[in-house]
N, C-alpha and C. Protein backbone atom coordinates (compact mmCIF):
# COMPACT_ATOMS: atom_id res chain seq x y z
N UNK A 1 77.15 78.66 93.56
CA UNK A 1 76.71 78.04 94.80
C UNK A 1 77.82 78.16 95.85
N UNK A 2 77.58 78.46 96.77
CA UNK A 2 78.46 78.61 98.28
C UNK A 2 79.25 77.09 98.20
N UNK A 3 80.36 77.51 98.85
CA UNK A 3 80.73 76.34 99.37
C UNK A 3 82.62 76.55 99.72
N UNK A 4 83.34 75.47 99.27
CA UNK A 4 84.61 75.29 99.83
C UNK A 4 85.09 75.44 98.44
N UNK A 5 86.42 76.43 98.27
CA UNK A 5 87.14 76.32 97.32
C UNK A 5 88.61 76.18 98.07
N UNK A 6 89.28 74.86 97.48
CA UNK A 6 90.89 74.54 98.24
C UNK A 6 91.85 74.30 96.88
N UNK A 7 92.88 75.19 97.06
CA UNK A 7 93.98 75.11 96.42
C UNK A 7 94.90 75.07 97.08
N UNK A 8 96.24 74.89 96.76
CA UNK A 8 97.45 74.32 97.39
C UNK A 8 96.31 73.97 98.64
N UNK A 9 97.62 74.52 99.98
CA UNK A 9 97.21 74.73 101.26
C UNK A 9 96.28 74.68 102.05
N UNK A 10 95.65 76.02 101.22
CA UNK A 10 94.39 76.84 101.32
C UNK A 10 92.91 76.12 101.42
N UNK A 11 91.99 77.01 101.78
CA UNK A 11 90.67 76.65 101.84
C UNK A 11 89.64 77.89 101.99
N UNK A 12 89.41 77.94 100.85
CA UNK A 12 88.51 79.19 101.42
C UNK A 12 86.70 78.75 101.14
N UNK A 13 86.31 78.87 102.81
CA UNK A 13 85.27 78.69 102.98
C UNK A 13 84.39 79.29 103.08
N UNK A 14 83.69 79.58 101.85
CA UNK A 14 82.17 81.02 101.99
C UNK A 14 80.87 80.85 102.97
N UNK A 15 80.69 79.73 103.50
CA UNK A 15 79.82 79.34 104.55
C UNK A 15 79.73 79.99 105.77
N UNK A 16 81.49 80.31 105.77
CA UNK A 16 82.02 80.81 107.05
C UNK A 16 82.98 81.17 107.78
N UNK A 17 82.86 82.14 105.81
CA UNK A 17 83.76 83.34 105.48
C UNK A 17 84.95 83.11 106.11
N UNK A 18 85.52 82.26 105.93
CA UNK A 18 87.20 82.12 106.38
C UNK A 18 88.05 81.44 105.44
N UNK A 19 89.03 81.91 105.95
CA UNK A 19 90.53 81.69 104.96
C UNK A 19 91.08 80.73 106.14
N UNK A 20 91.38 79.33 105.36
CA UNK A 20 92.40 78.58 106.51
C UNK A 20 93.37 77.71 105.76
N UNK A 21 94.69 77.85 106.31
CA UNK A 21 95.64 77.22 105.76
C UNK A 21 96.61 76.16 106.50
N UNK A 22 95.72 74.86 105.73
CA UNK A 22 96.65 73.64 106.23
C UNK A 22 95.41 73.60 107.59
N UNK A 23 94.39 73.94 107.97
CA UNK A 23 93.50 73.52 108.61
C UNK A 23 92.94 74.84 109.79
N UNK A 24 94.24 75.56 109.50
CA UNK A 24 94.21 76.85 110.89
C UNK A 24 93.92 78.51 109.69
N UNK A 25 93.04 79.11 110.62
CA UNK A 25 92.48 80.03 110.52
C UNK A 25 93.56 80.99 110.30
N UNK A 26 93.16 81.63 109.39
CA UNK A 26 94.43 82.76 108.63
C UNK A 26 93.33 84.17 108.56
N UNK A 27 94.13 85.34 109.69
CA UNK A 27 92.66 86.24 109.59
C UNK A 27 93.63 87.17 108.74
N UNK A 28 91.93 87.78 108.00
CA UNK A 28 92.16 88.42 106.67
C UNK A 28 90.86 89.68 106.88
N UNK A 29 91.25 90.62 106.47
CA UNK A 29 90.76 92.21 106.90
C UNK A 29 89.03 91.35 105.66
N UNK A 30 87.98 91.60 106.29
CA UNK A 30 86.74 91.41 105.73
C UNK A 30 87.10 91.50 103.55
N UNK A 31 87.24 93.27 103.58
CA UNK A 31 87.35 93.46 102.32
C UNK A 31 88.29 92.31 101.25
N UNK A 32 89.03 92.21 101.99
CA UNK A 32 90.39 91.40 101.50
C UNK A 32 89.89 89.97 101.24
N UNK A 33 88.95 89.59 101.91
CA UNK A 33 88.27 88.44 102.45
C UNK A 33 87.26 88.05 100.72
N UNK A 34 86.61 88.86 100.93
CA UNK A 34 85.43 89.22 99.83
C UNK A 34 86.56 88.93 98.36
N UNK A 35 87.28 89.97 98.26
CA UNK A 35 88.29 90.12 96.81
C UNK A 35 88.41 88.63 96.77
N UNK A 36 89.13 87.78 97.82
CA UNK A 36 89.59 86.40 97.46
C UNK A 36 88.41 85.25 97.24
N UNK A 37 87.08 85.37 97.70
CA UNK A 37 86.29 84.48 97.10
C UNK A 37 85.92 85.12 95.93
N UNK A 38 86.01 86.53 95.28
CA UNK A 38 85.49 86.73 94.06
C UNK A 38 85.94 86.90 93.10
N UNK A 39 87.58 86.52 93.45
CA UNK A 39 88.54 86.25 92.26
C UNK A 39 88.26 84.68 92.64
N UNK A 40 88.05 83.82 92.97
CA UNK A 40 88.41 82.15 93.16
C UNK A 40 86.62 82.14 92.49
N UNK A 41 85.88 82.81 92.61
CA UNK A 41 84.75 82.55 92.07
C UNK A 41 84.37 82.70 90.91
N UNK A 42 85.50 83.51 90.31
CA UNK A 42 85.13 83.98 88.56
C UNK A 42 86.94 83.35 88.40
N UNK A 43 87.39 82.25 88.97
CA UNK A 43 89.09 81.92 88.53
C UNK A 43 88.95 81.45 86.77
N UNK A 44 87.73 81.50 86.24
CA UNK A 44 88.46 80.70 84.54
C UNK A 44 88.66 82.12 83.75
N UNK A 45 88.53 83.23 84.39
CA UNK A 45 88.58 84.28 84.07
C UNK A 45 89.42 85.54 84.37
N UNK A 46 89.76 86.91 83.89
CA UNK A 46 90.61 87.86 84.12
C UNK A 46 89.97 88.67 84.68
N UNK A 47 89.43 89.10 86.04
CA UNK A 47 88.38 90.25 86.50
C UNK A 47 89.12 91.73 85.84
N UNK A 48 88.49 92.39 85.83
CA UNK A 48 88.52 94.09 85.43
C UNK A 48 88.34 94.40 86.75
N UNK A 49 89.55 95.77 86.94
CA UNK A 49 89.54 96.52 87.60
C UNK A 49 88.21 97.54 88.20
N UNK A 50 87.30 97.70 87.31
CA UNK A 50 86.18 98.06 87.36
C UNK A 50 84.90 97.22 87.48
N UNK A 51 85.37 96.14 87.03
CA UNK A 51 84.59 95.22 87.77
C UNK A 51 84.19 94.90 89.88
N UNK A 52 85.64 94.46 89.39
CA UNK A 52 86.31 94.60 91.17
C UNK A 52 85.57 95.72 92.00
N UNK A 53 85.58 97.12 91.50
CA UNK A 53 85.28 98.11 92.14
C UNK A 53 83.79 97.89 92.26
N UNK A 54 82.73 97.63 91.28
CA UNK A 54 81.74 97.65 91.28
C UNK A 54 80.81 96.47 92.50
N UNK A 55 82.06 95.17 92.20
CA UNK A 55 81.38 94.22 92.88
C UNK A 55 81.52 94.33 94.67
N UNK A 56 83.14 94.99 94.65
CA UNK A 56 83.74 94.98 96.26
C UNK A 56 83.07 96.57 96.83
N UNK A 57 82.88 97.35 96.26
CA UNK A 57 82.65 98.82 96.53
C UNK A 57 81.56 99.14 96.11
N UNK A 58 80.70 98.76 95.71
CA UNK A 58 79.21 99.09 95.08
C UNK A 58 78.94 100.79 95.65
N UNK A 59 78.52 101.83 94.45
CA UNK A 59 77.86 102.42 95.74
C UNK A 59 79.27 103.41 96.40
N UNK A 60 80.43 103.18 96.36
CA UNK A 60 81.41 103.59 96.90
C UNK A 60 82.25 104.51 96.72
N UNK A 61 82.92 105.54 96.62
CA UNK A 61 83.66 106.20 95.94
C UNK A 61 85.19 105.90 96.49
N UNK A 62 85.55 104.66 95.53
CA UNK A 62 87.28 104.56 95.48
C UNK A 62 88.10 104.50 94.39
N UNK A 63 88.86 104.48 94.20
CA UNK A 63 89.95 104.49 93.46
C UNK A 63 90.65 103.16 93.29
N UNK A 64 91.12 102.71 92.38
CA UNK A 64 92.08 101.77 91.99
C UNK A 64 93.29 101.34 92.92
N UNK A 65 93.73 102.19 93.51
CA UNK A 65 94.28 101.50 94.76
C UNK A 65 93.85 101.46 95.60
N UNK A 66 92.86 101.34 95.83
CA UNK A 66 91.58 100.34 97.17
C UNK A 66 92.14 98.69 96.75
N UNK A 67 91.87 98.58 95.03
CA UNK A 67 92.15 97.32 94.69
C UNK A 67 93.28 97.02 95.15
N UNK A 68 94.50 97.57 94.31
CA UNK A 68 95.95 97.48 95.23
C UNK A 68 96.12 96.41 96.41
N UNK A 69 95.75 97.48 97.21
CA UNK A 69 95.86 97.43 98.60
C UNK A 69 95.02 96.17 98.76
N UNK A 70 94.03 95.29 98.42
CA UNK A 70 93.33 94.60 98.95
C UNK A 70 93.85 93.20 98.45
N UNK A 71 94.66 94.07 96.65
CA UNK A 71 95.29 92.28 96.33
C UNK A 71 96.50 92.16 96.86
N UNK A 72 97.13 93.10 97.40
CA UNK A 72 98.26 93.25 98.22
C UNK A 72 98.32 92.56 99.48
N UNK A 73 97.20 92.37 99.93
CA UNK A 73 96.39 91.95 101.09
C UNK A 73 96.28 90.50 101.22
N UNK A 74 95.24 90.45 99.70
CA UNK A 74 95.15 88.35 99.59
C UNK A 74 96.63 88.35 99.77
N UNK A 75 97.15 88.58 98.72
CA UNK A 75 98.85 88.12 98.66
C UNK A 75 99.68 87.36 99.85
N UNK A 76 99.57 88.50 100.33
CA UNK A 76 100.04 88.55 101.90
C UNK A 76 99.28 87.29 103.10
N UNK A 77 98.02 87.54 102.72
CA UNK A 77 97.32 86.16 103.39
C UNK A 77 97.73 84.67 103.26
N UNK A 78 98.34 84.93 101.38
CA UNK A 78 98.81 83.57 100.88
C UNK A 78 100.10 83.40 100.85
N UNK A 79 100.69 84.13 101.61
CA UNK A 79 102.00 84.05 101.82
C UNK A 79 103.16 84.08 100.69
N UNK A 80 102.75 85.43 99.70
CA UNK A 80 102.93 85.23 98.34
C UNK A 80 103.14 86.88 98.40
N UNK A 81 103.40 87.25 96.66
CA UNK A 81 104.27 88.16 96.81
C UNK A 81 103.80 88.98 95.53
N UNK A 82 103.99 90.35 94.58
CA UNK A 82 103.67 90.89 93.34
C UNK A 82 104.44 89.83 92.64
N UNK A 83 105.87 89.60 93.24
CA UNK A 83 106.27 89.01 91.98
C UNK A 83 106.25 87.60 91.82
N UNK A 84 105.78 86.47 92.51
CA UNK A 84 105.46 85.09 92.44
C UNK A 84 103.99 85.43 91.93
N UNK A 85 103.00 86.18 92.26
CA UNK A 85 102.20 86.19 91.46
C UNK A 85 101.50 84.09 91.55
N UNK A 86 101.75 83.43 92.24
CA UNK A 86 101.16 82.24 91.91
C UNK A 86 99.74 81.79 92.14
N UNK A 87 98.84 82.94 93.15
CA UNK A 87 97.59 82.05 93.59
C UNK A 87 96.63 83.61 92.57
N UNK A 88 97.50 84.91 92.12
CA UNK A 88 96.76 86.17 91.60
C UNK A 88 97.69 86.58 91.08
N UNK A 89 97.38 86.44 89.54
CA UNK A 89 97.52 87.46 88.55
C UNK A 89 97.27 88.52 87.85
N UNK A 90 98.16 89.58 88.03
CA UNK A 90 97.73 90.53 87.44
C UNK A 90 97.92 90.52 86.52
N UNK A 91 96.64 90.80 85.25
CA UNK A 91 96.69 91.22 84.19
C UNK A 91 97.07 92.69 84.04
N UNK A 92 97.87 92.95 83.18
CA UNK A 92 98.73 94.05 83.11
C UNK A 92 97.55 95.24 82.10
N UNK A 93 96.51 96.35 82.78
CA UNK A 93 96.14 97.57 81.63
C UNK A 93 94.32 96.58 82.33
N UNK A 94 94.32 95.83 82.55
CA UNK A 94 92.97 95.15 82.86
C UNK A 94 92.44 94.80 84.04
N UNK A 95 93.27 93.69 85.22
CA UNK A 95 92.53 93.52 86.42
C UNK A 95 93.47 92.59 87.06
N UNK A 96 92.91 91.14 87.32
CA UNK A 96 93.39 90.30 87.50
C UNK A 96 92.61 88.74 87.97
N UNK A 97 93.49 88.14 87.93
CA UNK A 97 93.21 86.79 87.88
C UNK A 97 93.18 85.62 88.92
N UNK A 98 92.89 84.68 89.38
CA UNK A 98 92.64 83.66 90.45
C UNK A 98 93.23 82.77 89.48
C-alpha cells in the first residue's frame, strides 16, 4: 500500500514521489527515486541485481551498472557513502538491501 516510509531524517513519500529530509525536499533524478521506494519497499529483504533490473528497467536493455549508478545516487541523496553503507546494503555476488 502507498504511503510514507521515514527513517532517520528521511521521508520518503510515494503519494508524491518525493524524498524529504528533516521536512525539505531533497531532488533525486526520477530513476534513483523509484530504486529508493523499492528497496524501502521490499527492506526485510536482499533485492537481486536482476531483480532491480527487471523491476526499474522492464523491457530495457541495461547493464548492472545502471544499478551502480542509481545506488550511487540514493547514497548520495542520503548523504551517505559505499562505505557507511547505513540506509543500503550491498550484498556482495547478489544485490542489495534497505
Amino acid at each position: 500500500m502507498p504511503g510514507i516510509i521515514a527513517f532517520q531524517d528521511f521521508e520518503l513519500d510515494e503519494p508524491r514521489f518525493e524524498l524529504r529530509r528533516a521536512g525539505e525536499l531533497v531532488h533525486v533524478q526520477p530513476k534513483v527515486l523509484r530504486l529508493l521506494f523499492y528497496l524501502a519497499e521490499h527492506r526485510q529483504r536482499s533485492v537481486s541485481t536482476q531483480e532491480l533490473l527487471g523491476a526499474l528497467w522492464p523491457g530495457e536493455r541495461v547493464t548492472v551498472a545502471s544499478i551502480k549508478r542509481a545506488v550511487g545516487g540514493a547514497r548520495r541523496a542520503l548523504g551517505e557513502s559505499a562505505q557507511s553503507q547505513a540506509s543500503i546494503r550491498t550484498v556482495r555476488g547478489h544485490g542489495y538491501q534497505f
